[in-house]
PDB file of N, CA and C in Angstrom:
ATOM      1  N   UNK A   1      -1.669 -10.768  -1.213  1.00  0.00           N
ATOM      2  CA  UNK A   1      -0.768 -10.162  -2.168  1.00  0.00           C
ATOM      3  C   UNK A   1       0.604 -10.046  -1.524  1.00  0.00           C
ATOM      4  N   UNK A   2       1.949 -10.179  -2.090  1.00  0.00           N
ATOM      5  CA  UNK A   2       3.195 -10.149  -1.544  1.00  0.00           C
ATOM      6  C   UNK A   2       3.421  -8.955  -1.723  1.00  0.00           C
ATOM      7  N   UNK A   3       4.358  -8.588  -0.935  1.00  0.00           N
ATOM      8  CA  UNK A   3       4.951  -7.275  -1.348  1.00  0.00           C
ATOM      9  C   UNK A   3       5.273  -7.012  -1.830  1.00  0.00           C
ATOM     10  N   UNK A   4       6.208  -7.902  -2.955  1.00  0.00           N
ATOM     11  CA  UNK A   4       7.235  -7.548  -3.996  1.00  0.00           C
ATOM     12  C   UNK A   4       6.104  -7.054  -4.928  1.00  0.00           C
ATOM     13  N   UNK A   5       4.864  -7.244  -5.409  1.00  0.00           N
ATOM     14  CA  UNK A   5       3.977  -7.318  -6.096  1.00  0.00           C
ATOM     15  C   UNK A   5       3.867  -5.825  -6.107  1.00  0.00           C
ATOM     16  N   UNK A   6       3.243  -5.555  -4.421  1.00  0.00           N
ATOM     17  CA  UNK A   6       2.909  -3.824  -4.144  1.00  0.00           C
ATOM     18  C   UNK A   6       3.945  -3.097  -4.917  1.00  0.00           C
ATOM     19  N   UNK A   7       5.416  -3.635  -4.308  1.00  0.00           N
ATOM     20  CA  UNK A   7       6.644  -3.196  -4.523  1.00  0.00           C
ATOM     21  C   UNK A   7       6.632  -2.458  -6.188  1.00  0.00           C
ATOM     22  N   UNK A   8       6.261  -3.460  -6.665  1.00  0.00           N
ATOM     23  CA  UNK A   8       6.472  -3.017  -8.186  1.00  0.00           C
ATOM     24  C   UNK A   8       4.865  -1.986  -8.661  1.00  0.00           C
ATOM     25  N   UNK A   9       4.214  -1.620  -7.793  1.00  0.00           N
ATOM     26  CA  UNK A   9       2.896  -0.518  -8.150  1.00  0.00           C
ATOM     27  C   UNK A   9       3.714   0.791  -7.628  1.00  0.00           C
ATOM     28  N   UNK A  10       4.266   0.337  -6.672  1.00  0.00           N
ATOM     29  CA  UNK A  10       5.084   1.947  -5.868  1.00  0.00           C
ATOM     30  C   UNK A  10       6.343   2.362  -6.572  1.00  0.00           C
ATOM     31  N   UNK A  11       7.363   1.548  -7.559  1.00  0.00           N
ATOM     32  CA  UNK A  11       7.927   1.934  -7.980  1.00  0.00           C
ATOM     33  C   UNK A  11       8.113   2.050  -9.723  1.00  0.00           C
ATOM     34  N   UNK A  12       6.821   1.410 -10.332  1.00  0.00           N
ATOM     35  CA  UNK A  12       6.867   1.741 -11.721  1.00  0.00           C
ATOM     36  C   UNK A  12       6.787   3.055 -12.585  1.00  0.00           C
ATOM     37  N   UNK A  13       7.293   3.282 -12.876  1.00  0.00           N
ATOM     38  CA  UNK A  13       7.458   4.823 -13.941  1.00  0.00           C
ATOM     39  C   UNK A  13       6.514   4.805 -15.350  1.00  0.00           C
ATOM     40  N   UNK A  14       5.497   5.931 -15.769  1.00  0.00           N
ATOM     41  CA  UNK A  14       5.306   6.577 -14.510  1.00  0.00           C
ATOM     42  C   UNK A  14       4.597   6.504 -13.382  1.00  0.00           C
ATOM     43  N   UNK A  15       4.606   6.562 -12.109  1.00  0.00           N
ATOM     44  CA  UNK A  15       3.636   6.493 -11.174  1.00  0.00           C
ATOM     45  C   UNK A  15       2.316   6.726 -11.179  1.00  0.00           C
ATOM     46  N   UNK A  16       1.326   5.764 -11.052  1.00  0.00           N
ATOM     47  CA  UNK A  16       0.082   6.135 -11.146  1.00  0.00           C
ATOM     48  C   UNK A  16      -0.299   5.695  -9.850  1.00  0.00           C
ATOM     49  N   UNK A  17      -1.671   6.390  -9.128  1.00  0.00           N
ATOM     50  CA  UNK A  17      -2.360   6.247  -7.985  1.00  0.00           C
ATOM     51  C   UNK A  17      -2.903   4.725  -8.204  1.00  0.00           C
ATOM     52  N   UNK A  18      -2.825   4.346  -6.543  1.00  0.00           N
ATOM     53  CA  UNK A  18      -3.739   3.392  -6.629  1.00  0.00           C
ATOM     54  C   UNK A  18      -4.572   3.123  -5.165  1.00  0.00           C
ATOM     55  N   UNK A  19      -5.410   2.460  -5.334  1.00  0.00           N
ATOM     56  CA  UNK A  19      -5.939   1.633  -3.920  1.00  0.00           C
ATOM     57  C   UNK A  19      -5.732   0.157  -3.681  1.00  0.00           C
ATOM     58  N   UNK A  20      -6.298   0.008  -2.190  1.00  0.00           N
ATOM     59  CA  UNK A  20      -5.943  -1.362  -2.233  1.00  0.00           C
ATOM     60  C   UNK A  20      -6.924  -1.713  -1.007  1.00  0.00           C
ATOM     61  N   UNK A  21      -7.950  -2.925  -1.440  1.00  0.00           N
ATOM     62  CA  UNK A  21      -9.065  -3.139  -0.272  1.00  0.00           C
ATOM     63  C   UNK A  21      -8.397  -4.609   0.474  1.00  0.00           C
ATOM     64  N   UNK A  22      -8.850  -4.266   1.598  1.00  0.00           N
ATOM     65  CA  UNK A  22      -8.222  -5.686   2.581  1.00  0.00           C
ATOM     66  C   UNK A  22      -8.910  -6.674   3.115  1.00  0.00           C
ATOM     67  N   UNK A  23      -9.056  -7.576   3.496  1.00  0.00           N
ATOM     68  CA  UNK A  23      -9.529  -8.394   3.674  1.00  0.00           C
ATOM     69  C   UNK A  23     -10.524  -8.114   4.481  1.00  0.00           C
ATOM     70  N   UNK A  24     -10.428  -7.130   5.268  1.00  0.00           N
ATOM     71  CA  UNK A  24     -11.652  -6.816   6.411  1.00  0.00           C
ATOM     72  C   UNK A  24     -12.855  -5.414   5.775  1.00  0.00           C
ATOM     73  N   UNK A  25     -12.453  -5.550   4.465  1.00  0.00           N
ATOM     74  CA  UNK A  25     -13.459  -4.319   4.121  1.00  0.00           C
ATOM     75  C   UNK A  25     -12.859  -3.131   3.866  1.00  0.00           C
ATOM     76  N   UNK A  26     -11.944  -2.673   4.809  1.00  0.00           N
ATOM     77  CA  UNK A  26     -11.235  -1.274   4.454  1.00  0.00           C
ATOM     78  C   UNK A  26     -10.706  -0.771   3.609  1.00  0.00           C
ATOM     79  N   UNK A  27     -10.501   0.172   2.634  1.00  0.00           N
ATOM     80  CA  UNK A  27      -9.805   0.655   1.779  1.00  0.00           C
ATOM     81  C   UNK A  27      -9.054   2.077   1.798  1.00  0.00           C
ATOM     82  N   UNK A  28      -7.551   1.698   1.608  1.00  0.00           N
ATOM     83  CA  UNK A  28      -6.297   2.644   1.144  1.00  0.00           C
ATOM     84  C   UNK A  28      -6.258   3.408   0.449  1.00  0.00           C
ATOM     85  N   UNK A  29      -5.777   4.510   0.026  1.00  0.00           N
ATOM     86  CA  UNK A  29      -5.647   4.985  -1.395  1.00  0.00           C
ATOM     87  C   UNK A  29      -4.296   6.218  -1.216  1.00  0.00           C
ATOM     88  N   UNK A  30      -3.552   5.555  -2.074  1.00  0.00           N
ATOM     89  CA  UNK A  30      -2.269   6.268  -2.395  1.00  0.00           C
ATOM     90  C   UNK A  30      -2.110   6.782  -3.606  1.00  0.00           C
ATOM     91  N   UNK A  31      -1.903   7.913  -3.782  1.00  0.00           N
ATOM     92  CA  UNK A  31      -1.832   9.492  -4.564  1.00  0.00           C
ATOM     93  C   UNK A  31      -0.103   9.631  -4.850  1.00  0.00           C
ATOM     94  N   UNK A  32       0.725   9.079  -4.310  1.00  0.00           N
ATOM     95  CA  UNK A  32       1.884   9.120  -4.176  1.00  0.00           C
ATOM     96  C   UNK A  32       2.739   8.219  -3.833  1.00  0.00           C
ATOM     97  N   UNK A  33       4.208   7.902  -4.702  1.00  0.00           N
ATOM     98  CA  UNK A  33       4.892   6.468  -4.033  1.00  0.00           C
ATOM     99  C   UNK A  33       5.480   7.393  -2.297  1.00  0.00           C
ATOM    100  N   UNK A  34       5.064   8.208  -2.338  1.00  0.00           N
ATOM    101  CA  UNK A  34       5.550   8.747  -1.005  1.00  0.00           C
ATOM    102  C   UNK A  34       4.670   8.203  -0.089  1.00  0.00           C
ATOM    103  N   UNK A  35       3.521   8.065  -0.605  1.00  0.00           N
ATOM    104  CA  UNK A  35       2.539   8.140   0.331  1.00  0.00           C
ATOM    105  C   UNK A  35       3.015   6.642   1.516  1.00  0.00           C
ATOM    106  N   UNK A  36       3.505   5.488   1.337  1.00  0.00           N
ATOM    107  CA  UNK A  36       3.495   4.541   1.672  1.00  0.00           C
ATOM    108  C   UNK A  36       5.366   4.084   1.809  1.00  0.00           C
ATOM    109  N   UNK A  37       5.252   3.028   2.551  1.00  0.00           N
ATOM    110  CA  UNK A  37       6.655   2.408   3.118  1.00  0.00           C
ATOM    111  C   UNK A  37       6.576   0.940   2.976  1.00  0.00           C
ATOM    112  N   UNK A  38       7.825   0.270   3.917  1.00  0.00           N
ATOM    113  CA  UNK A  38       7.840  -1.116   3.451  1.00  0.00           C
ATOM    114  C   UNK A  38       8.891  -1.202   4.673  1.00  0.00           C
ATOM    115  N   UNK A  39       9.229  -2.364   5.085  1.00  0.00           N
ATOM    116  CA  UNK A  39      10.401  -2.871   5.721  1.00  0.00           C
ATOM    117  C   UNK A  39      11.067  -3.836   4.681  1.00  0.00           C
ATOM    118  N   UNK A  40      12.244  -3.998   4.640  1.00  0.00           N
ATOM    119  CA  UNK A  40      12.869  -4.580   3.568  1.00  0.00           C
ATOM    120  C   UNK A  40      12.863  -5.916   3.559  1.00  0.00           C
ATOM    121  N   UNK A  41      12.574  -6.674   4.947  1.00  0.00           N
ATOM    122  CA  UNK A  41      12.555  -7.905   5.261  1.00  0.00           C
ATOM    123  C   UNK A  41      11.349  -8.763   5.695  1.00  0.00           C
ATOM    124  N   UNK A  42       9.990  -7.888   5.417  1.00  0.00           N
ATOM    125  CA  UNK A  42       9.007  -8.000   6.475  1.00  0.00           C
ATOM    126  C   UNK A  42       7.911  -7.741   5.318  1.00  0.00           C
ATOM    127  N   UNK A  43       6.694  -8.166   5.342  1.00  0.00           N
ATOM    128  CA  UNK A  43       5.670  -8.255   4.465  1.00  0.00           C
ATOM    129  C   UNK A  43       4.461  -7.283   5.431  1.00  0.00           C
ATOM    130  N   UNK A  44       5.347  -6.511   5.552  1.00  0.00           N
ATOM    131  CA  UNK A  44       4.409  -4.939   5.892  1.00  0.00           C
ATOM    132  C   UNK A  44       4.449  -3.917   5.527  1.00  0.00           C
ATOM    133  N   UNK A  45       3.254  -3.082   5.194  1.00  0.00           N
ATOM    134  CA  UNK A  45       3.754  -1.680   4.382  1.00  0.00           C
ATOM    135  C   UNK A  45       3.012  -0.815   6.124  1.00  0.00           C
ATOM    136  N   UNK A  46       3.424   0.813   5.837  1.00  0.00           N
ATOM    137  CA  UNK A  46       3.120   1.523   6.548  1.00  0.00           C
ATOM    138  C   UNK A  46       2.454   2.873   6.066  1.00  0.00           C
ATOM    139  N   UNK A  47       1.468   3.663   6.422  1.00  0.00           N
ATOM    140  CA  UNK A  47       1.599   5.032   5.296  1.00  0.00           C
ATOM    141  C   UNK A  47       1.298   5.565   6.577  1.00  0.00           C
ATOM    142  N   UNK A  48       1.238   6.993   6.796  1.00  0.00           N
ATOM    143  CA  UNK A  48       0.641   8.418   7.475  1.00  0.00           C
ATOM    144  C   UNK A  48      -0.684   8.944   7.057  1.00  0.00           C
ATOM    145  N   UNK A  49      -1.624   8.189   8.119  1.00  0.00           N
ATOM    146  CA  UNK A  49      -2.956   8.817   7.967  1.00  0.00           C
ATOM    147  C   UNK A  49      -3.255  10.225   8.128  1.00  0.00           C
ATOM    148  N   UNK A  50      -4.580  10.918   7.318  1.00  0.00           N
ATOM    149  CA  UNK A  50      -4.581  12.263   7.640  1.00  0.00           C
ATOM    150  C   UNK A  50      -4.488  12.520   8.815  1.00  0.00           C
ATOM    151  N   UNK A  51      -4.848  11.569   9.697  1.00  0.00           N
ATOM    152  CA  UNK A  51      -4.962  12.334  11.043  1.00  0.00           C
ATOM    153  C   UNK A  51      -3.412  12.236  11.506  1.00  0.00           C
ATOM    154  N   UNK A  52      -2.570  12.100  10.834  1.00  0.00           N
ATOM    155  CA  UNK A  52      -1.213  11.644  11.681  1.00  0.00           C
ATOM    156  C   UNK A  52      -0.725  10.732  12.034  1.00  0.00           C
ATOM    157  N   UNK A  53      -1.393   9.826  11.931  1.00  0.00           N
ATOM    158  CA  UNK A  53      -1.600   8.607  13.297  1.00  0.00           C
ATOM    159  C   UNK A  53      -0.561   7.372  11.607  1.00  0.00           C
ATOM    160  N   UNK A  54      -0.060   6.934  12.529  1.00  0.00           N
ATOM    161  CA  UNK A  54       1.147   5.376  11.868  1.00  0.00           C
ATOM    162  C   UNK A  54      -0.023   4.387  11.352  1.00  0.00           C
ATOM    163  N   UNK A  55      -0.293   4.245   9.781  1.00  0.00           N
ATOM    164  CA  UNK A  55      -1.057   3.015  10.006  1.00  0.00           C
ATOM    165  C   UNK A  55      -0.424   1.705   9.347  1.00  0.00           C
ATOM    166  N   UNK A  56      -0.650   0.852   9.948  1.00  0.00           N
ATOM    167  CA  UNK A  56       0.368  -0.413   9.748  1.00  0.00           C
ATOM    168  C   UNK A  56      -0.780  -1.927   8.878  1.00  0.00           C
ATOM    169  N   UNK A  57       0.045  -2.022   7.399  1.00  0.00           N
ATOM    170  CA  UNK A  57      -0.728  -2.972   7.112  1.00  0.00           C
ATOM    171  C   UNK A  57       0.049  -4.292   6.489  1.00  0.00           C
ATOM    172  N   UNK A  58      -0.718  -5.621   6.709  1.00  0.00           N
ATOM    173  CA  UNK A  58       0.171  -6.926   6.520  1.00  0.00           C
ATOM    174  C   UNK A  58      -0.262  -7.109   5.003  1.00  0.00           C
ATOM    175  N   UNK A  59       0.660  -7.175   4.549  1.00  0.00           N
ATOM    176  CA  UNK A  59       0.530  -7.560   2.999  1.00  0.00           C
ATOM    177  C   UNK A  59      -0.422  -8.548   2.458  1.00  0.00           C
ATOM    178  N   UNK A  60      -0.140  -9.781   3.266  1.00  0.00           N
ATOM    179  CA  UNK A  60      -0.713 -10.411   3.112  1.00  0.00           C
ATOM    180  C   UNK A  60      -2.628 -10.483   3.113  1.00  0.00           C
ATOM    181  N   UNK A  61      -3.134  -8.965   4.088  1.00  0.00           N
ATOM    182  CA  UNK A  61      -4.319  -8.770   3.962  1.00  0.00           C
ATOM    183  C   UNK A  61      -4.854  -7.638   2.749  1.00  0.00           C
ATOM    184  N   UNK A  62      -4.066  -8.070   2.182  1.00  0.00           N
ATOM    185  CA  UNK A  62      -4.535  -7.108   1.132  1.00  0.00           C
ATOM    186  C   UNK A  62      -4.690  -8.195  -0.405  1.00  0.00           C
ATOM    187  N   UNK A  63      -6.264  -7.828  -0.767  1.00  0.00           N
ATOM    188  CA  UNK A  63      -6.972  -8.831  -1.049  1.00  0.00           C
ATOM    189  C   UNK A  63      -7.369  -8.414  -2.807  1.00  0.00           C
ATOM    190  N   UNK A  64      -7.241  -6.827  -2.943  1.00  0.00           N
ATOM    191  CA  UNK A  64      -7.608  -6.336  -4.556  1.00  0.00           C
ATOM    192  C   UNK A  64      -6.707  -5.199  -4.539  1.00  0.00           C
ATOM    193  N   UNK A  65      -6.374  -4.625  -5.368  1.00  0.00           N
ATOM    194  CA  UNK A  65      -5.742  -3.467  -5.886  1.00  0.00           C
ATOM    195  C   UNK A  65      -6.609  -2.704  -6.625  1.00  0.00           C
ATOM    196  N   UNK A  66      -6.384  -1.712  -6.796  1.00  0.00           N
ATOM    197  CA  UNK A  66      -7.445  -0.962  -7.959  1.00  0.00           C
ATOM    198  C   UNK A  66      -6.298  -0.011  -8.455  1.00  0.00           C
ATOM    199  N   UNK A  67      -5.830   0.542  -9.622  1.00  0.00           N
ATOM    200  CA  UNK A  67      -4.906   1.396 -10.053  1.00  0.00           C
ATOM    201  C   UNK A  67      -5.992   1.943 -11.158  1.00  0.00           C
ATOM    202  N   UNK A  68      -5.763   3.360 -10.830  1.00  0.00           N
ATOM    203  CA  UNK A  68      -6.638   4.283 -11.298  1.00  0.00           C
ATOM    204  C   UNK A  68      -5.400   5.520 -12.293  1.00  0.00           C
TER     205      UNK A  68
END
């Protein structure tokens, strides 16, 4: 999936939650366009796990969306 794609789930009005499973099994889930980031030039998003911790993901491994 490109980013511009994500791009337009994080900024459509009104905002609805979504997830997003990756290629290795794992799954995201954002409650908020806060919840998540982007570099403007770069096909990576970033969010703040509960535990604190930076988690860094390539766009490109992101394989389904789910918008709930």
């Amino acid at each position: 999936m490109k980013l511009q794609e994500l791009g337009r789930l994080v900024e459509r009005e009104p905002f609805r939650p979504f997830s997003v499973r990756l290629n290795n099994g794992v799954e995201d889930h954002f409650q908020t366009r806060r919840d998540l980031g982007a570099a403007k030039d770069a096909d990576l998003l970033f969010y703040f796990a509960d535990s604190g911790e930076v988690v860094f993901i390539d766009a490109d491994s992101v394989v389904e969306v789910f918008v709930r």
